[in-house]
C-alpha atoms as a PDB file:
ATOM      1  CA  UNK A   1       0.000   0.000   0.000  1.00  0.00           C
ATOM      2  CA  UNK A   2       1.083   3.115  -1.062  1.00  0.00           C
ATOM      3  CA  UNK A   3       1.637   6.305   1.591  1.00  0.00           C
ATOM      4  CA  UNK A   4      -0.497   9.558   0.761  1.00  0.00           C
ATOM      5  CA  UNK A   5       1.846  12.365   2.620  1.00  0.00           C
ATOM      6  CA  UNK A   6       1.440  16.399   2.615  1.00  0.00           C
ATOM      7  CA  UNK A   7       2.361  16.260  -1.304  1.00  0.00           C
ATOM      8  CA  UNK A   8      -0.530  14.229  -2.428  1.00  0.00           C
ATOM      9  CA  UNK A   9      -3.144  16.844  -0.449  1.00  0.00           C
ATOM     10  CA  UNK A  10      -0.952  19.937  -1.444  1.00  0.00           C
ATOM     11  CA  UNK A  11      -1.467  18.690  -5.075  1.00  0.00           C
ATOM     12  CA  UNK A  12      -5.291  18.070  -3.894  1.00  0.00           C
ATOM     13  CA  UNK A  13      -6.070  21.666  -1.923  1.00  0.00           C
ATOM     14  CA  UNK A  14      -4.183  23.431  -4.873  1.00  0.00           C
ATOM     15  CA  UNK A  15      -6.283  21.823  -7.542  1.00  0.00           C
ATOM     16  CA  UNK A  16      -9.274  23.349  -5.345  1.00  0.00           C
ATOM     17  CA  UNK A  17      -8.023  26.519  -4.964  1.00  0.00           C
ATOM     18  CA  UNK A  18      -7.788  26.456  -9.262  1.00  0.00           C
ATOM     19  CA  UNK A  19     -11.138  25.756  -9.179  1.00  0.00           C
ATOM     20  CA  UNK A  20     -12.649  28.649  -7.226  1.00  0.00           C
ATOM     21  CA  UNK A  21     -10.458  31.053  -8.013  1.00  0.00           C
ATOM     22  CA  UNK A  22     -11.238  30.912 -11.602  1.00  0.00           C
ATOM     23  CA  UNK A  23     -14.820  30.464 -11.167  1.00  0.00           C
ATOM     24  CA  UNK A  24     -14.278  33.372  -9.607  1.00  0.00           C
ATOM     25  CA  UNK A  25     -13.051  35.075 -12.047  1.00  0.00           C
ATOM     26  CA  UNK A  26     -14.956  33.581 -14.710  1.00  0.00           C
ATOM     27  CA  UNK A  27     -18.329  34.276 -13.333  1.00  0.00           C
ATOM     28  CA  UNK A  28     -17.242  38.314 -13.047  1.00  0.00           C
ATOM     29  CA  UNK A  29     -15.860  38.103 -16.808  1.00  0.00           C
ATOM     30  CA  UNK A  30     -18.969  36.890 -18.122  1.00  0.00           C
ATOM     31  CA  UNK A  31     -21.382  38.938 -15.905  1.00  0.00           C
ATOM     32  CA  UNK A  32     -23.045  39.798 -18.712  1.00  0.00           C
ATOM     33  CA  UNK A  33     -22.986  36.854 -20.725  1.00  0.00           C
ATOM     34  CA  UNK A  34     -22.776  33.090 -19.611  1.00  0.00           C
ATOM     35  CA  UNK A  35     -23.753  33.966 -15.651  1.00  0.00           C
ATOM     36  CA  UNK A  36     -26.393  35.738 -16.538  1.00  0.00           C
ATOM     37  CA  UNK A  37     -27.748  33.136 -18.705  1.00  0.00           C
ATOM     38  CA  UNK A  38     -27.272  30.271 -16.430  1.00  0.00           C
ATOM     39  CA  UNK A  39     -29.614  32.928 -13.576  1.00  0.00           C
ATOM     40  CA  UNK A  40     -32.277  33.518 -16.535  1.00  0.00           C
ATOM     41  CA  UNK A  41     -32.396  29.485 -17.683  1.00  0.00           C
ATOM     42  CA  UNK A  42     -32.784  28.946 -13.723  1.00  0.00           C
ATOM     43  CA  UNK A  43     -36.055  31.103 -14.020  1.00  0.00           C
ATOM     44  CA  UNK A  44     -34.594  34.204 -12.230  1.00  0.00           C
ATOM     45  CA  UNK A  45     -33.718  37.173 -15.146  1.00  0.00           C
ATOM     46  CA  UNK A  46     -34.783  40.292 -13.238  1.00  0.00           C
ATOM     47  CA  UNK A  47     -34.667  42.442 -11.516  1.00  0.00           C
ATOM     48  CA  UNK A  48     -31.285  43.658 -12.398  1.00  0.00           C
ATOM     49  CA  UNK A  49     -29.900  44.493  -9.169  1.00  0.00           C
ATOM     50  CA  UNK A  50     -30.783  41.372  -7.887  1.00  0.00           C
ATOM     51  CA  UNK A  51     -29.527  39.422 -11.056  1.00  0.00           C
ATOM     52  CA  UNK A  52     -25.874  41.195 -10.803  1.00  0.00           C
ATOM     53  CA  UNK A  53     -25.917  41.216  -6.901  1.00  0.00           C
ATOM     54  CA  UNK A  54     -26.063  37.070  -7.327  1.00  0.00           C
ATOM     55  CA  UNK A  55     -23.508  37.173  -9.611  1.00  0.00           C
ATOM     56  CA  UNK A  56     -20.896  39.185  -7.961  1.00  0.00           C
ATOM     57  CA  UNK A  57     -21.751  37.837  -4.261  1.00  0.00           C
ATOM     58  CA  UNK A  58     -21.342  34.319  -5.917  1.00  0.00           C
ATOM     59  CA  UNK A  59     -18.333  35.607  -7.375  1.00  0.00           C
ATOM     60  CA  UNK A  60     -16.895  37.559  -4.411  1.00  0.00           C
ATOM     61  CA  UNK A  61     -17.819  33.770  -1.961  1.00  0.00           C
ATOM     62  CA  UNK A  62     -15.627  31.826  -4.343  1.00  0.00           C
ATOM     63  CA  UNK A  63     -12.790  33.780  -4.052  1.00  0.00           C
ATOM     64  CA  UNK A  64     -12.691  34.178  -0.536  1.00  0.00           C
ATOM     65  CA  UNK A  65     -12.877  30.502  -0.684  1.00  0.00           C
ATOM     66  CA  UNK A  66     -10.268  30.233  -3.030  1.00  0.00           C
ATOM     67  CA  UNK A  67      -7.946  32.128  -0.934  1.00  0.00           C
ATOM     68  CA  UNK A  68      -8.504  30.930   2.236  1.00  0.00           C
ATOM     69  CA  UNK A  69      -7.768  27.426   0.963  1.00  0.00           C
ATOM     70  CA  UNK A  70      -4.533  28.730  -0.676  1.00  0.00           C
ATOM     71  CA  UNK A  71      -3.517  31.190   2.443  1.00  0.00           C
ATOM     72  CA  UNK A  72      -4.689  29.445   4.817  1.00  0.00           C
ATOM     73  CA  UNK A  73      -5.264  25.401   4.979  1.00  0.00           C
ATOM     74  CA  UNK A  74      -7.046  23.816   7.177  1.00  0.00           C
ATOM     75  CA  UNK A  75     -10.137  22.171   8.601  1.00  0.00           C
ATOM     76  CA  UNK A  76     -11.822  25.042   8.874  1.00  0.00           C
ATOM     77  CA  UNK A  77     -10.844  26.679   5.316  1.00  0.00           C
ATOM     78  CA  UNK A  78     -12.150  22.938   4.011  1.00  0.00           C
ATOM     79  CA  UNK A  79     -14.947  23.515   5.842  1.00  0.00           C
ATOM     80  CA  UNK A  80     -16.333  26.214   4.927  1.00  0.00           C
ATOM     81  CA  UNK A  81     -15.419  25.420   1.173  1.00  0.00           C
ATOM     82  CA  UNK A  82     -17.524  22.134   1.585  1.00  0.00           C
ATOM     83  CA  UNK A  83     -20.173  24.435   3.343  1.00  0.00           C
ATOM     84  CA  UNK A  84     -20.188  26.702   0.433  1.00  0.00           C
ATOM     85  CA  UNK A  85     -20.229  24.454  -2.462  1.00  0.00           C
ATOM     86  CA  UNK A  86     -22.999  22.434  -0.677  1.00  0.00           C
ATOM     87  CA  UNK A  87     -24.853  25.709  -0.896  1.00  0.00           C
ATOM     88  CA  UNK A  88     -24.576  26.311  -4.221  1.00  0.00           C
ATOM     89  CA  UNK A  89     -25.171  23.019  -5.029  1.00  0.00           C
ATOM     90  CA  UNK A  90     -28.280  22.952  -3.252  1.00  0.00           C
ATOM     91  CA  UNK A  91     -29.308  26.056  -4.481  1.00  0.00           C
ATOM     92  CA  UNK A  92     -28.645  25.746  -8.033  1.00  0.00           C
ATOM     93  CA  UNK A  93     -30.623  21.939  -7.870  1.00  0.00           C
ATOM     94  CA  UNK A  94     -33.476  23.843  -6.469  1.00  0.00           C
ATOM     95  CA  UNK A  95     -33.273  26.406  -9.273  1.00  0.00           C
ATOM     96  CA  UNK A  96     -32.831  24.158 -12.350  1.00  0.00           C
ATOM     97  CA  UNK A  97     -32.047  20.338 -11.621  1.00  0.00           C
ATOM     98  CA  UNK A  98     -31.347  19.417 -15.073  1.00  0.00           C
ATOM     99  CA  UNK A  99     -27.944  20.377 -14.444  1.00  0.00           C
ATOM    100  CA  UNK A 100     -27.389  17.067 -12.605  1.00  0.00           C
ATOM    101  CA  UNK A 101     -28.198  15.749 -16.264  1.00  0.00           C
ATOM    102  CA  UNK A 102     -26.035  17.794 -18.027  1.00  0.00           C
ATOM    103  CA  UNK A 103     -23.121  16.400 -20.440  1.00  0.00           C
ATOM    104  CA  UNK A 104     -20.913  18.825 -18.672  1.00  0.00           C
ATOM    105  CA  UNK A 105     -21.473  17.628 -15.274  1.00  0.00           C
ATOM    106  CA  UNK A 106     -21.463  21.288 -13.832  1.00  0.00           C
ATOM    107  CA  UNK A 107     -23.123  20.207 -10.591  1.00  0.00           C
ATOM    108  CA  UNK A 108     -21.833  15.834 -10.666  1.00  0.00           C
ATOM    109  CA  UNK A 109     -18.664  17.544 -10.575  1.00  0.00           C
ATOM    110  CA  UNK A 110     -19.133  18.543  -7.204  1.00  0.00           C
ATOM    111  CA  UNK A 111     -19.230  15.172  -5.185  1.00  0.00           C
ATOM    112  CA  UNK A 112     -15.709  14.286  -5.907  1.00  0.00           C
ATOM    113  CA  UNK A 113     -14.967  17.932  -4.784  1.00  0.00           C
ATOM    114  CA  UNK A 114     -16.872  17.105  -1.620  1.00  0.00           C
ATOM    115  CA  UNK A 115     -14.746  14.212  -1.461  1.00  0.00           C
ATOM    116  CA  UNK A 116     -11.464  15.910  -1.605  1.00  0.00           C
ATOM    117  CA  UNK A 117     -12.496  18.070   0.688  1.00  0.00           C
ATOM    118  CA  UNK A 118     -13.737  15.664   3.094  1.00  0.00           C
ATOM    119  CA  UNK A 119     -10.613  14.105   2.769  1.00  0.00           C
ATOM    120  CA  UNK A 120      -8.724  17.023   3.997  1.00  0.00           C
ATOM    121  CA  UNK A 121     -10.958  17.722   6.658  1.00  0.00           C
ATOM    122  CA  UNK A 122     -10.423  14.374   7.655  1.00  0.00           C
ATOM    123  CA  UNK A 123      -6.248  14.627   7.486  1.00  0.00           C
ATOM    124  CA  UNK A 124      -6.459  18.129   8.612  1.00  0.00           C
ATOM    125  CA  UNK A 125      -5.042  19.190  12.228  1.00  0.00           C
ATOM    126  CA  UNK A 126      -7.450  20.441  14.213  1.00  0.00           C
END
């Protein structure tokens, strides 16, 4: 049996911290475009305000996600990443569950992220 050390979840909390950070910035880039489209296919296109104030909280959640997991690892950085993407998740299956269907995977994706995560909550110090 092979050893998992601090190298194999490095390599694991880095990949994470890829992931939010450019959602991050992904989500603000296409404000106007592909995150506001997912919000209107979900049913929700208006008002505005509300619309962009989604978008940018979403936006501005991820990347304090992002870099607490890079700055600062830990239980309670994986913690509150696990917290966050099962909030999203359950919010964005209550909004349109067809993305559990979709080729993509955009919310399957998210149990082997809950996985990792769990796994460095598990191996974290406490």
């Amino acid at each position: 049996m092979t050893h998992r050390g601090p190298d194999d979840d490095r390599l694991l909390r880095l990949s994470l911290v890829a992931v939010w950070l450019t959602t991050a910035a992904v989500s603000l880039v296409e404000l106007n475009g592909q995150s506001r489209q997912v919000l209107a296919d979900a049913g929700v296109a208006s008002p505005a305000w509300l619309v962009q104030g989604l978008i940018v909280g979403s936006a501005v959640a991820d990347l304090l996600v992002g870099v607490a997991l890079w700055r600062w690892p830990g239980r309670t950085s994986y913690v509150a990443a696990l917290a966050l993407m099962a909030a999203m998740t359950l919010a964005a299956t209550a909004l349109q569950p067809s993305l559990w269907l979709h080729p993509l995977g955009p919310l399957l994706k998210n149990l082997p992220i809950a996985a990792v995560l769990w796994h460095l909550i598990r191996r974290a110090t406490p």
